[in-house]
N, C-alpha and C. Protein backbone atom coordinates (compact mmCIF):
# COMPACT_ATOMS: atom_id res chain seq x y z
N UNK A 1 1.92 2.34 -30.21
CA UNK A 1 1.32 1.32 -29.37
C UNK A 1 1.91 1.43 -27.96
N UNK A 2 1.03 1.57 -27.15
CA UNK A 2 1.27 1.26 -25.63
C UNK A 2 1.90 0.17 -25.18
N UNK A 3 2.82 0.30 -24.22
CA UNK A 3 2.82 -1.16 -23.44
C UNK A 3 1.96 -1.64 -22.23
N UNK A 4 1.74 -2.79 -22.53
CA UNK A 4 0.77 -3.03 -21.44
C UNK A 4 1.15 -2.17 -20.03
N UNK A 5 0.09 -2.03 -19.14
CA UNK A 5 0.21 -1.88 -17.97
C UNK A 5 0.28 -2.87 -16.77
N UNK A 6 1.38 -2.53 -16.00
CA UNK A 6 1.49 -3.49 -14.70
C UNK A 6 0.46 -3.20 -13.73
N UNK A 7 -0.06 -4.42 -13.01
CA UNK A 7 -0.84 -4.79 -12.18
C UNK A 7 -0.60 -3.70 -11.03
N UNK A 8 -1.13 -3.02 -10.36
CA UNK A 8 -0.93 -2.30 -9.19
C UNK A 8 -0.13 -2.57 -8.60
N UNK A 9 1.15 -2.15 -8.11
CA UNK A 9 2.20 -2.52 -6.88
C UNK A 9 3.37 -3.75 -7.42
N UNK A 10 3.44 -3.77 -8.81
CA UNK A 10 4.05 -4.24 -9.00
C UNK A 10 5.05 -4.11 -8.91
N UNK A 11 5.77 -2.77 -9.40
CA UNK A 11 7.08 -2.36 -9.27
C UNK A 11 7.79 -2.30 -7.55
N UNK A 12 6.57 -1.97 -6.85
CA UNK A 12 6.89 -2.13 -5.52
C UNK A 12 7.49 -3.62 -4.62
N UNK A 13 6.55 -4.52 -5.68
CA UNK A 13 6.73 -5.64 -5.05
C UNK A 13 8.14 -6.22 -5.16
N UNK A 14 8.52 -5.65 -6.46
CA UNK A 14 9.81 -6.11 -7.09
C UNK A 14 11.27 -5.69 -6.88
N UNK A 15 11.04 -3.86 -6.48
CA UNK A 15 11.91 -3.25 -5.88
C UNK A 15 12.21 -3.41 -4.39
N UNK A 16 11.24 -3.50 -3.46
CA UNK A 16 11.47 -3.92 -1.84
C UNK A 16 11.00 -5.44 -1.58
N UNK A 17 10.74 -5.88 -2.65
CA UNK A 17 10.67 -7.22 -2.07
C UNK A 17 9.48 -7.51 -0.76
N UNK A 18 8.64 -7.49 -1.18
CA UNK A 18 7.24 -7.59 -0.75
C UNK A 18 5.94 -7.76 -1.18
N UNK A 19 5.02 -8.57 -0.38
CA UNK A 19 4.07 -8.65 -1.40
C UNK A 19 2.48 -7.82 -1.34
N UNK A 20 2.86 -7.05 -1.84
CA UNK A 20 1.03 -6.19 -1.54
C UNK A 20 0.67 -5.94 -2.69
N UNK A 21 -0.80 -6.00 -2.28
CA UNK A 21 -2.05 -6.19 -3.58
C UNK A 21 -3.00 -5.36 -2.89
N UNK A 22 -3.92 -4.97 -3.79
CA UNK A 22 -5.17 -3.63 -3.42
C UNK A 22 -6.02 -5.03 -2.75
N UNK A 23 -6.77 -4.44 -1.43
CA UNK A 23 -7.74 -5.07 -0.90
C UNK A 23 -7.02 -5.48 0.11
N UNK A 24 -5.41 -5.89 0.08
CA UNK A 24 -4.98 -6.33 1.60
C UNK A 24 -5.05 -5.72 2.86
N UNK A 25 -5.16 -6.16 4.00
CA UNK A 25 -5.08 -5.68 5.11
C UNK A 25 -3.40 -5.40 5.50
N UNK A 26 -3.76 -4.32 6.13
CA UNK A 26 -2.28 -4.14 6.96
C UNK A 26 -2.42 -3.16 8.18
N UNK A 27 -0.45 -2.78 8.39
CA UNK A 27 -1.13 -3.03 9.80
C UNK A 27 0.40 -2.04 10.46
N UNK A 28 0.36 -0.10 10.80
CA UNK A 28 1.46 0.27 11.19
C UNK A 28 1.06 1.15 12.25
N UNK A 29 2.58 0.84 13.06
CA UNK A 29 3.13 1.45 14.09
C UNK A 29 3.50 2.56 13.72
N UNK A 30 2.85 3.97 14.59
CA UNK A 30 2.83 4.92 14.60
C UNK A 30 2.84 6.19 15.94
N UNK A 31 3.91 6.58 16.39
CA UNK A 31 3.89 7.20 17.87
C UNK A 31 2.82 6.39 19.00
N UNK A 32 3.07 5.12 18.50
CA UNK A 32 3.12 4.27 19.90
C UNK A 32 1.45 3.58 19.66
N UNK A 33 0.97 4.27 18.56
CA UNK A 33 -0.87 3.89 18.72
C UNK A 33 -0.20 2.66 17.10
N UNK A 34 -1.25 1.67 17.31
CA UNK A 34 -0.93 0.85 15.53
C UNK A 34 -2.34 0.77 15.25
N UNK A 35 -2.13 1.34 13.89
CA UNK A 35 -3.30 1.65 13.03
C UNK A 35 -3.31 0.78 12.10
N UNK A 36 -4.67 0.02 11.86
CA UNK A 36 -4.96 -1.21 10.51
C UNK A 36 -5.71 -0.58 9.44
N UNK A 37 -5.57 -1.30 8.41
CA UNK A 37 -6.27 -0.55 7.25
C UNK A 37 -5.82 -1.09 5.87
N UNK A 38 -6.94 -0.43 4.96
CA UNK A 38 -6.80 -1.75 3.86
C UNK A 38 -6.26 -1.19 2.60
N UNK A 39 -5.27 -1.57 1.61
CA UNK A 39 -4.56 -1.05 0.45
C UNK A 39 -5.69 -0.87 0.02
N UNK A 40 -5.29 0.42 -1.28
CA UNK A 40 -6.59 0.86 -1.99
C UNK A 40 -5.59 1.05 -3.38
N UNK A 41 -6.55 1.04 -4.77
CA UNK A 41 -5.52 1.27 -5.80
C UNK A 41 -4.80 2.88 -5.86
N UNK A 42 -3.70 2.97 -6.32
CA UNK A 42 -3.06 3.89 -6.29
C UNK A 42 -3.12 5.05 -6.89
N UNK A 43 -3.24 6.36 -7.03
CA UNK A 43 -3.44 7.01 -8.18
C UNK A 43 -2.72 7.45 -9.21
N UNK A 44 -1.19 7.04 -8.49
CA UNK A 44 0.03 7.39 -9.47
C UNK A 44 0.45 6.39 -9.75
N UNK A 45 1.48 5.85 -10.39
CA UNK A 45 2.68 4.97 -10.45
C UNK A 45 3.69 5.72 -9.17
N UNK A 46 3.75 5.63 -8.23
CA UNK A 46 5.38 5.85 -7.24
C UNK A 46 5.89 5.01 -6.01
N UNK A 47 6.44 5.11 -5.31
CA UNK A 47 6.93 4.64 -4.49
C UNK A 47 6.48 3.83 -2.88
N UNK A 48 5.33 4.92 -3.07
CA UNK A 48 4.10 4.22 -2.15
C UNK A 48 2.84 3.29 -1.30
N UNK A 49 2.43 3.21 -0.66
CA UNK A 49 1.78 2.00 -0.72
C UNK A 49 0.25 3.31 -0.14
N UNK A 50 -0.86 3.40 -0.97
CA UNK A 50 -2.24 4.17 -0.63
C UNK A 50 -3.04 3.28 0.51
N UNK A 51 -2.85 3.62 1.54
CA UNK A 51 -3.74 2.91 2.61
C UNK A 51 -4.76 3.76 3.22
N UNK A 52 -6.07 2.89 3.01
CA UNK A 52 -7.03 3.80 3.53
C UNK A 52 -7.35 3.08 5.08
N UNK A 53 -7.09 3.71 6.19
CA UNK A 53 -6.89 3.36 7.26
C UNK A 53 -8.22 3.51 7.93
N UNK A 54 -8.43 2.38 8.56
CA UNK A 54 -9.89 2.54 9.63
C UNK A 54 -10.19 3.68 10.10
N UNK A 55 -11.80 4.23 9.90
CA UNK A 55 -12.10 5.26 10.24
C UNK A 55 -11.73 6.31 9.69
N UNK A 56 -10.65 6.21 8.57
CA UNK A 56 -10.65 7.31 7.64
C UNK A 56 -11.38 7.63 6.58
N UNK A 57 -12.04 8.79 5.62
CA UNK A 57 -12.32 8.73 4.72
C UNK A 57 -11.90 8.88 3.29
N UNK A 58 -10.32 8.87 3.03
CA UNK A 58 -9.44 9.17 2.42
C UNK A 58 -8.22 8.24 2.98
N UNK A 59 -7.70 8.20 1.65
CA UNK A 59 -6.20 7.62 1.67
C UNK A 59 -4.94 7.92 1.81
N UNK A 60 -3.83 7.72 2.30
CA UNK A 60 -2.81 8.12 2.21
C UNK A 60 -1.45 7.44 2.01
N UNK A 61 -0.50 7.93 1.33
CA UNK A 61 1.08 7.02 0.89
C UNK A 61 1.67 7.07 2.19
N UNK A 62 1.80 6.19 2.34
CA UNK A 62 2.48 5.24 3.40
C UNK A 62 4.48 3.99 2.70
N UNK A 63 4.94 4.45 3.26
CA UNK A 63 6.71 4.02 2.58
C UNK A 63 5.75 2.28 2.71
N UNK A 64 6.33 1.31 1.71
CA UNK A 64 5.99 0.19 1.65
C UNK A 64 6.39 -0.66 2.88
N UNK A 65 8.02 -0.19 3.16
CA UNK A 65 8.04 -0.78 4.69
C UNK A 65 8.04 -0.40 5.98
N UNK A 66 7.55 0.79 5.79
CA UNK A 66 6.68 0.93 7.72
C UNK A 66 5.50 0.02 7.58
N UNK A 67 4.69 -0.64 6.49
CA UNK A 67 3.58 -1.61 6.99
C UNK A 67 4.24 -3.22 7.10
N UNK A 68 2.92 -3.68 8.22
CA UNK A 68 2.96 -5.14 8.01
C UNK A 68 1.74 -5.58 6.97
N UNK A 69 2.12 -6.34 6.71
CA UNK A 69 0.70 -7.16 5.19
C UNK A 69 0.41 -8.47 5.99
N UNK A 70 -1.08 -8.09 6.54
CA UNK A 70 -1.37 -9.08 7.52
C UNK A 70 -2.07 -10.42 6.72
N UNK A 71 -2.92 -9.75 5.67
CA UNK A 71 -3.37 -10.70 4.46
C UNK A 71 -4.24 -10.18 3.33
C-alpha cells in the first residue's frame, strides 16, 4: 500500500517556510528586468518552485526564494 500523496509544494512550504500553491502569482528579480508569472504543478517531487512566466510557453524551476508570492 502506498502512502498517500502530498498536495503540491508541500514539502517546500514546510522546509523554507513559505506559502505557494499551483495557480499563484509571483513575481522575480532578475538582471535588473522583474518578471511575473504563475506557479504551475510540478513534474517532480524537488526543491523547486515550476513557474510559467508571462509570455513563456514552458516552465521553469525557479529556487523557492528568489520569488515573491504576490497571491
Amino acid at each position: 500500500m502506498n502512502p498517500p500523496k502530498e498536495p503540491p509544494y508541500a514539502y517546500i512550504n514546510r522546509y523554507y517556510g513559505v506559502n505557494v500553491g499551483v495557480g499563484m502569482r509571483v513575481r522575480m528579480k532578475s538582471g535588473g528586468e522583474v518578471k511575473t508569472g504563475i506557479v504551475v504543478a510540478k513534474r517532480s517531487y524537488d526543491q523547486y518552485v515550476h513557474v510559467r512566466f508571462d509570455g513563456m510557453k514552458f516552465d521553469v524551476p525557479v529556487h523557492p526564494m528568489e520569488l515573491e508570492y504576490t497571491c
